[in-house]
Protein backbone atom coordinates (compact mmCIF):
# COMPACT_ATOMS: atom_id res chain seq x y z
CA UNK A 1 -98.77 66.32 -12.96
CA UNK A 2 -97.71 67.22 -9.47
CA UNK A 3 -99.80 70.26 -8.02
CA UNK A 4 -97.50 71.56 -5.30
CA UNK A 5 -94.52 72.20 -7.59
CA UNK A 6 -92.96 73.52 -4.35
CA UNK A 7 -92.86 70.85 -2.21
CA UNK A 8 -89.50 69.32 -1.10
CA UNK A 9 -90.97 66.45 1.03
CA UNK A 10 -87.97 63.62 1.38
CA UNK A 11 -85.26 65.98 -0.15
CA UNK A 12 -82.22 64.75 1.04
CA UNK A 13 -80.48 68.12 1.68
CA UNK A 14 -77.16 68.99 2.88
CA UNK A 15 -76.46 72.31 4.73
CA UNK A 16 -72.63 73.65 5.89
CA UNK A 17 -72.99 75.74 8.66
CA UNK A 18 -76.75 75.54 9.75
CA UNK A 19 -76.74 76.69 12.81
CA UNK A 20 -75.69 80.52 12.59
CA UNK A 21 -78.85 83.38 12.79
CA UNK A 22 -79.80 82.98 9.12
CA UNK A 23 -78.49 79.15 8.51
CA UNK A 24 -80.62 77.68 12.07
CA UNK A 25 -84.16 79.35 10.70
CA UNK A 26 -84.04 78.05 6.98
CA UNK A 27 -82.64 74.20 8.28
CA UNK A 28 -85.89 74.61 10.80
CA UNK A 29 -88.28 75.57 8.11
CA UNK A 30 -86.86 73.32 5.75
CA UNK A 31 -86.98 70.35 8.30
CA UNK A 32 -90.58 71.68 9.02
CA UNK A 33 -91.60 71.50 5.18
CA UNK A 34 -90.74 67.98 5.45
CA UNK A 35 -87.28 67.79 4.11
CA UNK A 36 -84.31 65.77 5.84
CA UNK A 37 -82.07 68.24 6.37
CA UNK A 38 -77.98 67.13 7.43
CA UNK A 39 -76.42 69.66 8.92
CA UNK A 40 -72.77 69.62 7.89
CA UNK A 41 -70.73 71.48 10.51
CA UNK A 42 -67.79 71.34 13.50
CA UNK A 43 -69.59 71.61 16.33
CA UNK A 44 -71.89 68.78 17.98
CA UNK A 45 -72.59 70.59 20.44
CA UNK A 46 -73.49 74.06 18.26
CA UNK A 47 -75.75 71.46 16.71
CA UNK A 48 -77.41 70.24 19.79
CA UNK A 49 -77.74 73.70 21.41
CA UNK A 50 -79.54 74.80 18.56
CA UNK A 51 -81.58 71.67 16.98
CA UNK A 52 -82.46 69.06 20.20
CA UNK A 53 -85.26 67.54 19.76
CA UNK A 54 -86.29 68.66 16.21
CA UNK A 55 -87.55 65.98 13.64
CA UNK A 56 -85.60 65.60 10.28
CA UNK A 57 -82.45 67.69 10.88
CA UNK A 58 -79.43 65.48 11.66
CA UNK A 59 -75.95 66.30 12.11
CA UNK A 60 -73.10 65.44 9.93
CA UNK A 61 -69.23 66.10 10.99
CA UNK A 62 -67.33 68.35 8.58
CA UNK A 63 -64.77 70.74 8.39
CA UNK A 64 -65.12 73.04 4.60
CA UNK A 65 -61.87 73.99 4.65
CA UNK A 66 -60.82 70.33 4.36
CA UNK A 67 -61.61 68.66 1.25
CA UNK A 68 -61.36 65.21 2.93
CA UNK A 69 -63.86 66.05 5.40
CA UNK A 70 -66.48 67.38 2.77
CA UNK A 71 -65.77 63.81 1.27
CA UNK A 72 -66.46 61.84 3.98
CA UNK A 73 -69.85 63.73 4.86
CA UNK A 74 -71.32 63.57 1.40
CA UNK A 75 -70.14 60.00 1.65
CA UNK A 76 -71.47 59.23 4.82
CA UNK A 77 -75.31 60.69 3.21
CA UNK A 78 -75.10 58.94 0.20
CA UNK A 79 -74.25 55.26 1.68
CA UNK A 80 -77.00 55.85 4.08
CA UNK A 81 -79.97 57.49 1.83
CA UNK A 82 -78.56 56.08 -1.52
CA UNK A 83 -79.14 59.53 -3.09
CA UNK A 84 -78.45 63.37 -2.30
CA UNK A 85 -81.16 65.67 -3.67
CA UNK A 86 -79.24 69.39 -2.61
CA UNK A 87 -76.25 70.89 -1.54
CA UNK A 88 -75.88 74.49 0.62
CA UNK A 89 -72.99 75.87 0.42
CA UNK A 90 -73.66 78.30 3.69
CA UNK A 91 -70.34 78.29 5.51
CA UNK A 92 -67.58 79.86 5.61
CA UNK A 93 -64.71 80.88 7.91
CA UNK A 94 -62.70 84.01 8.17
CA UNK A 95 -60.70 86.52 10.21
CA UNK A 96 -59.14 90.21 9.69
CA UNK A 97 -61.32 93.82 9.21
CA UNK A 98 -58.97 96.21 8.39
CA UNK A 99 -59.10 97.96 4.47
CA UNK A 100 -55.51 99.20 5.37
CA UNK A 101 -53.89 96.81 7.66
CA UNK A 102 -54.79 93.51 6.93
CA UNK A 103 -51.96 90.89 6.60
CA UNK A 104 -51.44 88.75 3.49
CA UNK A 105 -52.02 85.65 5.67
CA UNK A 106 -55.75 87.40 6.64
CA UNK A 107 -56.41 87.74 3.42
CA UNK A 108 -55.59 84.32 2.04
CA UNK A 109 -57.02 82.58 4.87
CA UNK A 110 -60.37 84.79 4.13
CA UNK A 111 -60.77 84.40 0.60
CA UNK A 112 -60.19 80.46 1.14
CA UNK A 113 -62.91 80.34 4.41
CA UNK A 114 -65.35 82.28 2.24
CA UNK A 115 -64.76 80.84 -2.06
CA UNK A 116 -62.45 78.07 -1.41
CA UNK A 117 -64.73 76.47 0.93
CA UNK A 118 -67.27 76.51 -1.73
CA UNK A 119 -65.31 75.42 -5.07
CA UNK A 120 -64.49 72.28 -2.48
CA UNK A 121 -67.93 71.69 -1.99
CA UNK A 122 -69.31 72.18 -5.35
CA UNK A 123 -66.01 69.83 -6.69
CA UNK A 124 -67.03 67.11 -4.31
CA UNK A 125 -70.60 66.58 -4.89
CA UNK A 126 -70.27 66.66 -8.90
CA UNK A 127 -69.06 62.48 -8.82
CA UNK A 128 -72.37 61.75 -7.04
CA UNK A 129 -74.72 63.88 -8.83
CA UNK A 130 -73.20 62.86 -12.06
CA UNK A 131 -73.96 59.34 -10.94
CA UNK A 132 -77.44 59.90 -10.18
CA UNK A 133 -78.36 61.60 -13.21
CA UNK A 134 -79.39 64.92 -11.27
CA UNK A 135 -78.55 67.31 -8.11
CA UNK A 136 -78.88 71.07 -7.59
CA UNK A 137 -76.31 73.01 -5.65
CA UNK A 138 -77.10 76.53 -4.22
CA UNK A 139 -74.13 79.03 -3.12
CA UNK A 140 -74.97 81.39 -0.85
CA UNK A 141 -73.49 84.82 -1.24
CA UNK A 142 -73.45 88.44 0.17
CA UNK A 143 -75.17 91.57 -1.53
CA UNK A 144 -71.49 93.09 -1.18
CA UNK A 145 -70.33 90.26 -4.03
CA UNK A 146 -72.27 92.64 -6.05
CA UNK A 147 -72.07 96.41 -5.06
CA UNK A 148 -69.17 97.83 -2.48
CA UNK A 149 -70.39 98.47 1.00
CA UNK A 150 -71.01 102.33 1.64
CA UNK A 151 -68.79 103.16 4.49
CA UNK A 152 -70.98 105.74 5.87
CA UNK A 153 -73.40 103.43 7.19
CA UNK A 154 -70.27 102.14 9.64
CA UNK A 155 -68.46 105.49 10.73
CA UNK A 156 -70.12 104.79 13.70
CA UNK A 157 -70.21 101.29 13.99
CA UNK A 158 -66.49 99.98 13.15
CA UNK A 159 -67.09 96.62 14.62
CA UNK A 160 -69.55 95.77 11.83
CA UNK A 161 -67.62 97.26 9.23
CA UNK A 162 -67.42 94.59 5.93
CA UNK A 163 -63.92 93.48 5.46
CA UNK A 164 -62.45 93.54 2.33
CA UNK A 165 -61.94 89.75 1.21
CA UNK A 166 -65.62 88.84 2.10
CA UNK A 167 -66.91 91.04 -0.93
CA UNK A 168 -63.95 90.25 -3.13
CA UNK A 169 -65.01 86.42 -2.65
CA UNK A 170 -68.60 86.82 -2.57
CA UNK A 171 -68.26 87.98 -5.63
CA UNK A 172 -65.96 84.69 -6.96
CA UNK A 173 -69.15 82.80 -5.50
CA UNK A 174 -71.42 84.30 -7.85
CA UNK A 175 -68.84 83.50 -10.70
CA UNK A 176 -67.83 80.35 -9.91
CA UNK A 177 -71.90 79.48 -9.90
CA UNK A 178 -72.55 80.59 -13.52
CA UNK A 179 -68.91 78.82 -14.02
CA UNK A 180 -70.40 75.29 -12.55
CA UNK A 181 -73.66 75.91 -13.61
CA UNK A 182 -72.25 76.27 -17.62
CA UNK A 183 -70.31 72.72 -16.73
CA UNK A 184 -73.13 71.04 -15.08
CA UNK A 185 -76.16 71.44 -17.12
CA UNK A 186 -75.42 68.94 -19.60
CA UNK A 187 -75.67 66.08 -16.66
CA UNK A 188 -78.51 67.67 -15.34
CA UNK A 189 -77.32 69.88 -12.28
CA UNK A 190 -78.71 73.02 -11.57
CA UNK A 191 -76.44 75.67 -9.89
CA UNK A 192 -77.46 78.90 -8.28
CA UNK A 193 -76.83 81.73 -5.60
CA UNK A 194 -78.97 83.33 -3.39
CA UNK A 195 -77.81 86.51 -1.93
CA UNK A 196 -78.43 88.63 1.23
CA UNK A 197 -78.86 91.91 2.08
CA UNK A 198 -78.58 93.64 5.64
CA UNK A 199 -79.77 90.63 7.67
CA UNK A 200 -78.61 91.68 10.92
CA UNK A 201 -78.89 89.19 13.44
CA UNK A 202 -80.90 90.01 16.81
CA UNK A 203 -77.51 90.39 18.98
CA UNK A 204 -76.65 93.07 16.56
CA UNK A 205 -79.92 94.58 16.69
CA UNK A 206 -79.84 95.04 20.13
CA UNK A 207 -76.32 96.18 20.58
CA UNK A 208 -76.69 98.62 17.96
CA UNK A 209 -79.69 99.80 16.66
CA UNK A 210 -78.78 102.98 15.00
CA UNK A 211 -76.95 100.90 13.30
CA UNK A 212 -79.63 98.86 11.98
CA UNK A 213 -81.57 101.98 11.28
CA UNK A 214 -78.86 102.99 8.82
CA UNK A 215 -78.76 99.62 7.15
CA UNK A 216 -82.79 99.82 7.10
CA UNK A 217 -82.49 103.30 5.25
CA UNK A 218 -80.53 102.28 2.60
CA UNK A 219 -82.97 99.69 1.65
CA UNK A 220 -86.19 100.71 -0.97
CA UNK A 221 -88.13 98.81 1.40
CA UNK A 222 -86.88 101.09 4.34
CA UNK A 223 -86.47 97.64 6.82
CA UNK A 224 -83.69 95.25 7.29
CA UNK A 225 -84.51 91.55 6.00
CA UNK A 226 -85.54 88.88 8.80
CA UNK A 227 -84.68 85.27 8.10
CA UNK A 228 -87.87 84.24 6.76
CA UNK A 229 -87.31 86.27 4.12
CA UNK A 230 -84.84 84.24 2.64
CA UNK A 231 -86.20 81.15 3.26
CA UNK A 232 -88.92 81.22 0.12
CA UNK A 233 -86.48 81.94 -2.25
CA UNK A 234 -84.29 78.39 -1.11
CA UNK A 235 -87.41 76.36 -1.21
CA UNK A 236 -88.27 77.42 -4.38
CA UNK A 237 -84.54 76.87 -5.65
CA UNK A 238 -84.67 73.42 -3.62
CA UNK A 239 -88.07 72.09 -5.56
CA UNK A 240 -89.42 71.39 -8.53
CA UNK A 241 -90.49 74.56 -9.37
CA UNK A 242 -87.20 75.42 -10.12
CA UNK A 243 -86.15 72.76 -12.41
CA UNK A 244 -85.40 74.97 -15.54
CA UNK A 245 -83.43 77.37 -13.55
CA UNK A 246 -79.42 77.19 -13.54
CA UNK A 247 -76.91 80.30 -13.59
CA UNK A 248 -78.46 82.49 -11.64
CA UNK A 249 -78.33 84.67 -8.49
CA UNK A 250 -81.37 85.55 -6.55
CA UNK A 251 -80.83 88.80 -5.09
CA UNK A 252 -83.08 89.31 -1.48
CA UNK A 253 -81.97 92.89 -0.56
CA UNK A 254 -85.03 94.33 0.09
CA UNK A 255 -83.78 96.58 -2.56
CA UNK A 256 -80.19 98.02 -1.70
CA UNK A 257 -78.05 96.82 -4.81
CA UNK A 258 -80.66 98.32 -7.54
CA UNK A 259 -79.75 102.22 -6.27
């Protein structure tokens, strides 16, 4: 019997859009726990700027909003490692704020960037875990896929305010991951979300920090989350230990959705 049920030594893990405030510290701990963690992004040099140097993290073109591309990086994994333990679905692409005067083209293009990019990465990796006999895919999602945001935390902060498609599709994420995860079981592919609270990054918390102290008040825990935080709950999702787990979304909110 294996003692560290936790350990994801050797997982072959792939990661969209690693190198962002949240994305850059779990790769880094990941890479750190000893799993080989590909990066799947745009930007080489994003990549390099952020990663040089480190062991285990390696960097895979790919563009999530093209389904070829997302094909060609899983492919590119597979013919090299022969197997692909874990997907991340982490990225996501977007643009438009306004509740009142966003465009229809702002809205499509945001509900594709932030659900569409996902059901294309979900749909592409289900040949090769099928093949293999096993595979685990984790979505990641947004606390405001699950309750609205309250808009007097940004009365005075308008530049952070939460747009409306990003909630609308965070909330298709956590569907469409008890959708695949109903699907998938039978082959032996585990499917689950994991989804943040107020993670502000440091910029933010500099910039703005009443701000922060707003988001921090609305939490039970009366602090905003930092990004080890949300690292445990991946690991555990990402190893053994979570083998008989499928369907579900793992809230890390330091509270804010259960009020």
């Amino acid at each position: 019997m294996k003692l560290d049920i936790l350990d994801i030594t050797d997982k072959i893990v792939l990661f969209s859009g690693g190198y962002g405030y949240l994305g850059s510290a779990s790769v880094q701990y990941l890479a750190l726990r000893g799993a080989r963690v590909f990066v799947l992004s745009r930007s080489k040099e994003k990549f390099d700027k952020e990663f040089s140097g480190l062991n285990n993290i390696t960097y895979v073109f790919c563009d999530v909003s093209d389904t070829d591309s997302i094909r060609n990086a899983y492919d590119v994994v597979q013919n090299t490692h022969g197997r692909i333990d874990a997907i991340i679905n982490n990225a996501f692409y977007s643009r438009g704020q306004s509740p009142e005067a966003m465009t229809d083209e702002d809205f499509s293009y945001g509900i594709d960037g932030v659900l569409g990019s996902v059901f294309r990465g979900i749909r592409e990796i289900i040949p090769i875990f099928k093949a293999q006999k096993w595979g685990k895919v984790i979505n990641i999602s947004s606390m405001y896929g699950v309750v609205a945001p309250d808009f007097s935390v940004y009365v005075e902060s308008p530049a952070s305010l939460n747009p409306p498609h990003y909630g609308a599709a965070k909330a298709g994420v956590i569907q469409l991951t008890k959708y695949y995860a109903s699907y998938l079981g039978k082959f032996n592919i585990q499917v689950n979300a994991v989804t943040p609270g107020p993670f502000p990054s440091d910029e933010v918390k500099d910039r703005d920090p009443s701000f922060v102290k707003r988001l921090s008040d609305n939490t039970l825990l009366g602090r905003v989350g930092v990004p080890k935080d949300l690292i445990g709950v991946i690991v555990l999702l990402l190893s053994d230990g979570s083998n008989f787990i499928t369907g579900q979304n793992f809230i890390v909110d330091g509270g804010w959705t259960t009020k």
